[in-house]
Protein backbone atom coordinates (compact mmCIF):
# COMPACT_ATOMS: atom_id res chain seq x y z
CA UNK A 1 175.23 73.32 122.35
CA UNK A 2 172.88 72.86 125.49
CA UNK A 3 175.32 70.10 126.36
CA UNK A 4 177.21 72.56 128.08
CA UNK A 5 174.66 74.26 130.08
CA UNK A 6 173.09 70.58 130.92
CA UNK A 7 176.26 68.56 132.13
CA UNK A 8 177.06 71.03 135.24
CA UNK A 9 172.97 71.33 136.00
CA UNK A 10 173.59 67.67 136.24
CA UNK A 11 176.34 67.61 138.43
CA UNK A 12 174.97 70.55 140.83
CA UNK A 13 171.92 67.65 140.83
CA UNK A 14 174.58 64.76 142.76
CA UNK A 15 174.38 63.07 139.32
CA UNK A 16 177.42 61.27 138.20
CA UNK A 17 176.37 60.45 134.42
CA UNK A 18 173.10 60.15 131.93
CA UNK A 19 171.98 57.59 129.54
CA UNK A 20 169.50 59.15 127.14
CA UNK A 21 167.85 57.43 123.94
CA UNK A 22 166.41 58.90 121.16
CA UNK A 23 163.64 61.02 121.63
CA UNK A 24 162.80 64.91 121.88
CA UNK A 25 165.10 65.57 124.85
CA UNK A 26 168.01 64.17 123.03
CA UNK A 27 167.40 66.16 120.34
CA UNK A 28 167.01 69.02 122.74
CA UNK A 29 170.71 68.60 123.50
CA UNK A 30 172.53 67.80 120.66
CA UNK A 31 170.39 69.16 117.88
CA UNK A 32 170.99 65.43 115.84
CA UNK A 33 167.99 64.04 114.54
CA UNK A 34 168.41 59.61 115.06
CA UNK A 35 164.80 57.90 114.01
CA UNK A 36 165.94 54.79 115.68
CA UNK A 37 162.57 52.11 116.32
CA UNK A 38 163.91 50.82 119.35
CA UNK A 39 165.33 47.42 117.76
CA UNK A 40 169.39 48.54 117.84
CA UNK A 41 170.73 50.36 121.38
CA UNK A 42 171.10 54.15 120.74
CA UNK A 43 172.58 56.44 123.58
CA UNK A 44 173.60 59.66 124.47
CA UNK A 45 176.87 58.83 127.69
CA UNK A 46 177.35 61.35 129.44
CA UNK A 47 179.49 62.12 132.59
CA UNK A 48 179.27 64.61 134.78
CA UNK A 49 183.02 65.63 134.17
CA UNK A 50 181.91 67.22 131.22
CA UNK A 51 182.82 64.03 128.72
CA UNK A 52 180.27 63.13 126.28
CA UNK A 53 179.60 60.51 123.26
CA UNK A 54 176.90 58.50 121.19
CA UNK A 55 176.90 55.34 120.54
CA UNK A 56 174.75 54.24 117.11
CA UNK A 57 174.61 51.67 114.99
CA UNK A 58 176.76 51.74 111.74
CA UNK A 59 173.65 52.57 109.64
CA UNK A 60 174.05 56.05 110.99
CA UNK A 61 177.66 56.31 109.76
CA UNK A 62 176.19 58.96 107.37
CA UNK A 63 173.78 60.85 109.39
CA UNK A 64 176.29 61.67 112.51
CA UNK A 65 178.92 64.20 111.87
CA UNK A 66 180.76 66.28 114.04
CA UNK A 67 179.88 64.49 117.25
CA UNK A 68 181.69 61.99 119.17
CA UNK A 69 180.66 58.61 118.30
CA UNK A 70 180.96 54.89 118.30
CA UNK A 71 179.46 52.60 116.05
CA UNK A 72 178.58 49.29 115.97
CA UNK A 73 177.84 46.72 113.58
CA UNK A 74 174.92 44.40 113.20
CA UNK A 75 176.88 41.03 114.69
CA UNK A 76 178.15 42.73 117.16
CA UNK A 77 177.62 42.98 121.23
CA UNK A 78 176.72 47.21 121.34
CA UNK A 79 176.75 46.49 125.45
CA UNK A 80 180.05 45.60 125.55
CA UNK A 81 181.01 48.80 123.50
CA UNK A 82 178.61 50.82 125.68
CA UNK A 83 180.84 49.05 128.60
CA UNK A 84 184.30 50.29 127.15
CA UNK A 85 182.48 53.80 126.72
CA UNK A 86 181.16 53.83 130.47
CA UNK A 87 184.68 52.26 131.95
CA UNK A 88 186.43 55.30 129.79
CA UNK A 89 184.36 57.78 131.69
CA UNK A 90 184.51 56.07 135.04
CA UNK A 91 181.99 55.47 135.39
CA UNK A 92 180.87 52.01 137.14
CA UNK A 93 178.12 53.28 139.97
CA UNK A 94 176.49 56.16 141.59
CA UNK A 95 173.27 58.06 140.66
CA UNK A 96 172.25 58.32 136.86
CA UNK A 97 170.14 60.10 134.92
CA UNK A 98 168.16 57.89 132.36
CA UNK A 99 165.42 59.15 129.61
CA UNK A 100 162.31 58.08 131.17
CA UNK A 101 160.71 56.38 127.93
CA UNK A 102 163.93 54.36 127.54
CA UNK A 103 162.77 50.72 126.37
CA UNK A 104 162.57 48.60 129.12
CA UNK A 105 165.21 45.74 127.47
CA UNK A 106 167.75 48.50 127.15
CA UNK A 107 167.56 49.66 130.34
CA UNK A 108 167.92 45.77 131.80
CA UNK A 109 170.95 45.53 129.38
CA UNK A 110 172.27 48.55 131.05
CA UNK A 111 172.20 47.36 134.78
CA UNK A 112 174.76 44.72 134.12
CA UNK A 113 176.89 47.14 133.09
CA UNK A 114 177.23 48.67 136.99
CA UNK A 115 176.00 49.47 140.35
CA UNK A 116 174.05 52.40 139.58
CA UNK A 117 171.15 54.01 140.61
CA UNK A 118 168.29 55.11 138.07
CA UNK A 119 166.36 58.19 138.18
CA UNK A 120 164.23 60.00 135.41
CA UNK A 121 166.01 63.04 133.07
CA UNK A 122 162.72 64.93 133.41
CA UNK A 123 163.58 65.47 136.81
CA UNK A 124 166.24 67.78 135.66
CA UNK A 125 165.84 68.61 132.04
CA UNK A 126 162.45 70.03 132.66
CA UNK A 127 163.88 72.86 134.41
CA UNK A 128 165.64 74.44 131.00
CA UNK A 129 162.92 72.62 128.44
CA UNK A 130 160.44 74.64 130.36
CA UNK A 131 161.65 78.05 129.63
CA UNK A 132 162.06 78.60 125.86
CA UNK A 133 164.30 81.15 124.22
CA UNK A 134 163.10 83.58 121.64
CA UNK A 135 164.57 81.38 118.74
CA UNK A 136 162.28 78.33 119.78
CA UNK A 137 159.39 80.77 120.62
CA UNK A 138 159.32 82.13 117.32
CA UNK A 139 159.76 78.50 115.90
CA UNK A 140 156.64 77.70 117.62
CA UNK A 141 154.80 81.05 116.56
CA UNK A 142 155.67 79.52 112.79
CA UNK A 143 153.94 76.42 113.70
CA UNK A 144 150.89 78.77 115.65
CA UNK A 145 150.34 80.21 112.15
CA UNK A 146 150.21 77.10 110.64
CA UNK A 147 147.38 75.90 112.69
CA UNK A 148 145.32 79.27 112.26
CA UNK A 149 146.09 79.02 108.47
CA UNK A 150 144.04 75.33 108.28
CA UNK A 151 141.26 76.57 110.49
CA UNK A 152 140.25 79.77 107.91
CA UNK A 153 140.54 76.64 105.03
CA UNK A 154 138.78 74.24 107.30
CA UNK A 155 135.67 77.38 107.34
CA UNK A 156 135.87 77.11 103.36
CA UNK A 157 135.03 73.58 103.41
CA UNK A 158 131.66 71.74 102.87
CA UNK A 159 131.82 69.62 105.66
CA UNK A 160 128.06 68.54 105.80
CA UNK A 161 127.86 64.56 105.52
CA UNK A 162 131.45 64.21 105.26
CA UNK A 163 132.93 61.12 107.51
CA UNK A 164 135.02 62.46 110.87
CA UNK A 165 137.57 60.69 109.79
CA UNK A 166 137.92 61.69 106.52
CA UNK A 167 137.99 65.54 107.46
CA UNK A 168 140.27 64.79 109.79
CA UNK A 169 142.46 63.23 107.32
CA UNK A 170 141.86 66.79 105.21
CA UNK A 171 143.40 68.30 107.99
CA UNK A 172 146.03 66.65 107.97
CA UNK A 173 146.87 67.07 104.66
CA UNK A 174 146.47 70.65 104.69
CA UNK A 175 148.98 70.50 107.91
CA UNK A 176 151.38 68.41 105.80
CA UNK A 177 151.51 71.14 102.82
CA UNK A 178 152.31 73.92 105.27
CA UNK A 179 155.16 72.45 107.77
CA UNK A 180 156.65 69.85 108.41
CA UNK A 181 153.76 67.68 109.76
CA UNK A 182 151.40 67.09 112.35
CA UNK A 183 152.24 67.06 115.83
CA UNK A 184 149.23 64.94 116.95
CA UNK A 185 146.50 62.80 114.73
CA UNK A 186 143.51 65.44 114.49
CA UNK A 187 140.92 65.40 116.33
CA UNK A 188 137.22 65.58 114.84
CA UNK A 189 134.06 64.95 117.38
CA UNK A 190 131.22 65.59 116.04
CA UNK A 191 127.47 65.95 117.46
CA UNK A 192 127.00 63.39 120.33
CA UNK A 193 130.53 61.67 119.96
CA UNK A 194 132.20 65.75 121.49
CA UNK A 195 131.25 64.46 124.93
CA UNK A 196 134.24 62.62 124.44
CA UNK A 197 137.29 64.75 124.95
CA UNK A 198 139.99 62.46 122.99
CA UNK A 199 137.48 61.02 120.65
CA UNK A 200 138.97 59.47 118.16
CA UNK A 201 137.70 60.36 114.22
CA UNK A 202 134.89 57.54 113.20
CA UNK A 203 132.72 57.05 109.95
CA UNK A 204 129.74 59.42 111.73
CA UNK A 205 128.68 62.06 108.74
CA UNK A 206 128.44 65.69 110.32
CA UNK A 207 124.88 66.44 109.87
CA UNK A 208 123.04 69.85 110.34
CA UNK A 209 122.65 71.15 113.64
CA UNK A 210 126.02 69.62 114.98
CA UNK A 211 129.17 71.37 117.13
CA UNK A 212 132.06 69.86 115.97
CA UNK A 213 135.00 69.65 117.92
CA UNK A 214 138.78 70.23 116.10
CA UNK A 215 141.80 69.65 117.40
CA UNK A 216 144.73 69.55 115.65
CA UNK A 217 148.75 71.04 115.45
CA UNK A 218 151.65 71.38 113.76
CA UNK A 219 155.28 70.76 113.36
CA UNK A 220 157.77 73.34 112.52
CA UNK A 221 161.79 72.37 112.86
CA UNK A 222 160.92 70.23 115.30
CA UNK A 223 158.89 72.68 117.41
CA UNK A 224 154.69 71.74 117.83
CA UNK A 225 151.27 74.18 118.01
CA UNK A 226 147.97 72.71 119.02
CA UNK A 227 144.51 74.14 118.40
CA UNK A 228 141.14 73.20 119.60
CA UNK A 229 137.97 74.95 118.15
CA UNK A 230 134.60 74.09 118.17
CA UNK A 231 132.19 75.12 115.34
CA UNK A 232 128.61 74.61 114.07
CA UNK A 233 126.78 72.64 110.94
CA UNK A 234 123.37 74.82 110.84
CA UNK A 235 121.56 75.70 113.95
CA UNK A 236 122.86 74.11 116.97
CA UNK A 237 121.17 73.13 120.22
CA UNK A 238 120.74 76.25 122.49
CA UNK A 239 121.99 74.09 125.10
CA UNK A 240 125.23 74.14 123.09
CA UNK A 241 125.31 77.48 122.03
CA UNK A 242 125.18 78.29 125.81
CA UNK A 243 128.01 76.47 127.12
CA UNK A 244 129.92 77.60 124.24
CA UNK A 245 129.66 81.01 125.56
CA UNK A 246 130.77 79.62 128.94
CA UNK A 247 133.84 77.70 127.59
CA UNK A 248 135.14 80.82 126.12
CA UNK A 249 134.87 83.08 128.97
CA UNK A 250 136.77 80.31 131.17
CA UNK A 251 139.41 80.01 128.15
CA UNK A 252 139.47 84.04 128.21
CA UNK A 253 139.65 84.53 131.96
CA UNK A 254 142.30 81.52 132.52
CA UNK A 255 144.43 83.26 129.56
CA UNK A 256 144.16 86.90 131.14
CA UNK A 257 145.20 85.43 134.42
CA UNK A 258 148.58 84.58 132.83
CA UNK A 259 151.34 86.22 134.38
CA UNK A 260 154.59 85.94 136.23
CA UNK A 261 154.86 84.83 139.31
CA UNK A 262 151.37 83.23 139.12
CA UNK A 263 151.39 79.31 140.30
CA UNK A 264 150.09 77.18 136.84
CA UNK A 265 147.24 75.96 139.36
CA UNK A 266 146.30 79.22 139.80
CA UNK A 267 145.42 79.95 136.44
CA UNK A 268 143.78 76.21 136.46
CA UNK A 269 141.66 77.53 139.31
CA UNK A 270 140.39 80.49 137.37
CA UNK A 271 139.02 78.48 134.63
CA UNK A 272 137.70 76.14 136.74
CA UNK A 273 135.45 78.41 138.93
CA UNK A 274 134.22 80.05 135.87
CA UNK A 275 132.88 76.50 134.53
CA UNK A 276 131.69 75.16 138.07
CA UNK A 277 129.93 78.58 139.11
CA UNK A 278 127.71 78.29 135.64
CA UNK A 279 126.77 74.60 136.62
CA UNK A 280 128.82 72.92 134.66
CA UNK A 281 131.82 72.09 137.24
CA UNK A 282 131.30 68.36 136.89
CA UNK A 283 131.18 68.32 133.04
CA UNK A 284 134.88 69.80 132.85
CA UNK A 285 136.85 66.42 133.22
CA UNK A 286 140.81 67.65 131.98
CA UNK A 287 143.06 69.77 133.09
CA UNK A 288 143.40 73.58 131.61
CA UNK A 289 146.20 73.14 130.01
CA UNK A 290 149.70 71.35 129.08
CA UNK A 291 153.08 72.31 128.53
CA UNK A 292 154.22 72.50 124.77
CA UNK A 293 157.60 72.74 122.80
CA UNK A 294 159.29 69.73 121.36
CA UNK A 295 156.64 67.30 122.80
CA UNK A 296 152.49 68.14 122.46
CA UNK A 297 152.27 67.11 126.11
CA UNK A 298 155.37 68.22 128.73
CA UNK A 299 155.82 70.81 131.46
CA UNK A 300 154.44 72.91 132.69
CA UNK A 301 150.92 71.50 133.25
CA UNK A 302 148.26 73.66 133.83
CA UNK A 303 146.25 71.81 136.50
CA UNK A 304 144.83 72.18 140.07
CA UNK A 305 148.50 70.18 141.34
CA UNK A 306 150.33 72.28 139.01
CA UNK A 307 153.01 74.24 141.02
CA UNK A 308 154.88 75.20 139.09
CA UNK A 309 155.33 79.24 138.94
CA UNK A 310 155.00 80.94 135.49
CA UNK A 311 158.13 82.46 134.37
CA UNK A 312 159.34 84.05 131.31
CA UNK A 313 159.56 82.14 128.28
CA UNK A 314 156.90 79.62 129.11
CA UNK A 315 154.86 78.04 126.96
CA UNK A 316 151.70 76.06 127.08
CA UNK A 317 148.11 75.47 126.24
CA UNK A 318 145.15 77.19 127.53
CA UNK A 319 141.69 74.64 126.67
CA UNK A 320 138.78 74.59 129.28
CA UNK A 321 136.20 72.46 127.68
CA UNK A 322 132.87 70.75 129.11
CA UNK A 323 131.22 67.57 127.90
CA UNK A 324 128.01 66.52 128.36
CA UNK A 325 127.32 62.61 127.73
CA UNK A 326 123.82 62.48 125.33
CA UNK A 327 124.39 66.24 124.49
CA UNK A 328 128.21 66.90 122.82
CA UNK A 329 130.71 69.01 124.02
CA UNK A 330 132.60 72.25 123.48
CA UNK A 331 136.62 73.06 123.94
CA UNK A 332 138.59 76.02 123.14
CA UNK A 333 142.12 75.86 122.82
CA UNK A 334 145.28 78.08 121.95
CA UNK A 335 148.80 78.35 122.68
CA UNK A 336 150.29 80.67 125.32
CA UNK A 337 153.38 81.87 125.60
CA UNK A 338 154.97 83.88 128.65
CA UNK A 339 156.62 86.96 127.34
CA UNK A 340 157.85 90.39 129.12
CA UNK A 341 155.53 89.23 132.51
CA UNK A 342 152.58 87.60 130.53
CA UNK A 343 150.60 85.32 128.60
CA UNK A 344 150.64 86.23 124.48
CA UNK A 345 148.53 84.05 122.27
CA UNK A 346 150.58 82.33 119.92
CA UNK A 347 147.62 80.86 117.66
CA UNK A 348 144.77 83.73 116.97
CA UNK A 349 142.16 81.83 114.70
CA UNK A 350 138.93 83.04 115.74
CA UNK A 351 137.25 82.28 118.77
CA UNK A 352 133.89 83.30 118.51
CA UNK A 353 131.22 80.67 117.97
CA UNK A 354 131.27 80.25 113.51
CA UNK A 355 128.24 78.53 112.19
CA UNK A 356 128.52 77.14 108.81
């Protein structure tokens, strides 16, 4: 369990315990899956002498096995049992480690409990999320094939006059048959509406002559992919059909520049100067990429600040893109993992402009 290896990286940190609520990173370490809304305290104690339990409400009696736990009952005070939990560990102050989207009500209850000192997990945690093993890369190769699977049906479609929103809800669908579901609500810009890089799906019909930007992933055991392509209804705007051509030799260049040893703003940079030195510099808004495992967004972020130095078992997204308000937009994405020195695509749909 990555309990073990976490608790001393901890400790070598000055850290005397951790709090952590549901969410990817506790999942991370203890492998149990708890779906908990936020209305009934859930935490993972930890101490930095190696002693460890959850505390869950009773409705989980079923779900938790193996694992030391306490429950508590709807009625009942869980921040007084939290308390006895804490006071068993000894712990009563000093520096701890909380999840950084813990609710904000929780994390009041919890500074009654003690004289501690908050800081964020990610400032420790990110240094083993960020370098996956070979089970979780090939986890997230599943998921890479799911994506390239729905982007050969999505080329079968007739798209023409259908409503963004209702091929993006296709999309999902066709996610949904093929894993375990979507790691993100899909993107679908079409025309005009591309200039917007999160745009969210509307009731515009794709008509002839737009680009049409897709962006969607997949979840496999927990594990998420993320693909951006951009294709063509009829004829598009030469304008278009030129930055397209741009786009994808930043996406190639930034992905070839993928090595170890490389800073992640490097490989930012690389993209960057391919965009600006064809005009365009102002028109690429986003960073080149993000970090991606069990979140769609974490480290390490492929951005001018990024300095973070590629390693081994690194895995992110490579997806220059430029916008132009009035005109649409164009963005390339795929998933890149760092494997024996350098970047590997994980998703391998095609990348060449397709024109329906």
């Amino acid at each position: 369990m990555r309990l073990d290896r976490f608790i001393p990286l901890m400790k070598e940190r000055g850290f005397e315990g951790a709090l952590i609520s549901p969410g990817s990173n506790f999942y991370y370490l203890t492998g149990l899956r708890i779906h908990e809304a936020g209305e009934r305290l859930t935490l993972l104690a930890l101490s930095a002498d190696g002693s460890y339990s959850l505390l869950a409400p009773a409705l989980y009696e079923n779900v938790v096995k193996n694992f030391p736990v306490t429950f508590w009952r709807d009625g009942e005070n869980p921040y007084e049992k939290l308390a006895w939990i804490l006071a068993d560990f000894g712990l009563s102050s000093g520096k701890i480690l909380v999840e950084d989207t813990m609710r904000a009500d929780w994390l009041i209850g919890i500074m009654k409990l003690g004289e501690f000192s908050f800081h964020p997990l990610s400032s420790v945690i990110r240094e083993m999320r960020m370098r996956k093993d070979e089970k979780e890369i090939d986890l997230m190769k599943h998921a890479s094939r799911v994506v390239d699977r729905v982007f050969e049906e999505v080329l079968s479609w007739d798209i023409l006059g259908m409503r963004e929103r209702e091929l993006a809800l296709k999309i999902e669908l066709a996610i949904r048959e093929l894993s375990d579901g979507i790691s993100f609500e899909p993107i679908v810009a079409s025309g005009k509406n591309g200039a917007n890089p999160h745009h969210e799906p509307g009731n515009r019909r794709i008509r002839r002559g737009d680009m049409v930007i897709l962006d969607f992933g997949a979840r496999w055991r927990g594990y998420c992919s993320d693909i951006t392509r951009t294709i063509a209804v009829g004829k598009p705007d030469e304008r278009l059909v030129e930055i397209y051509g741009i786009v994808r030799e930043a996406q190639e260049r930034a992905y070839r520049a993928v090595k170890t040893g490389v800073k992640a703003k490097d490989v930012d940079a690389v993209a960057r100067e391919t965009i600006a030195n064809a005009g365009y510099g102002k028109f690429f808004t986003h960073r080149t990429g993000h970090g991606l495992g069990l979140d769609v967004h974490e480290e390490p972020y492929i951005g001018p600040d990024g300095e973070v130095i590629l390693e081994n078992g690194m895995t992110f997204t490579i997806e220059p893109g430029i916008y132009v308000p009035g005109l649409g937009g164009v963005r390339i994405e795929d998933d890149v993992a760092v494997i024996d020195g350098r970047g590997r695509r994980l998703t391998r749909a095609e990348r060449e402009l397709v024109i329906l």
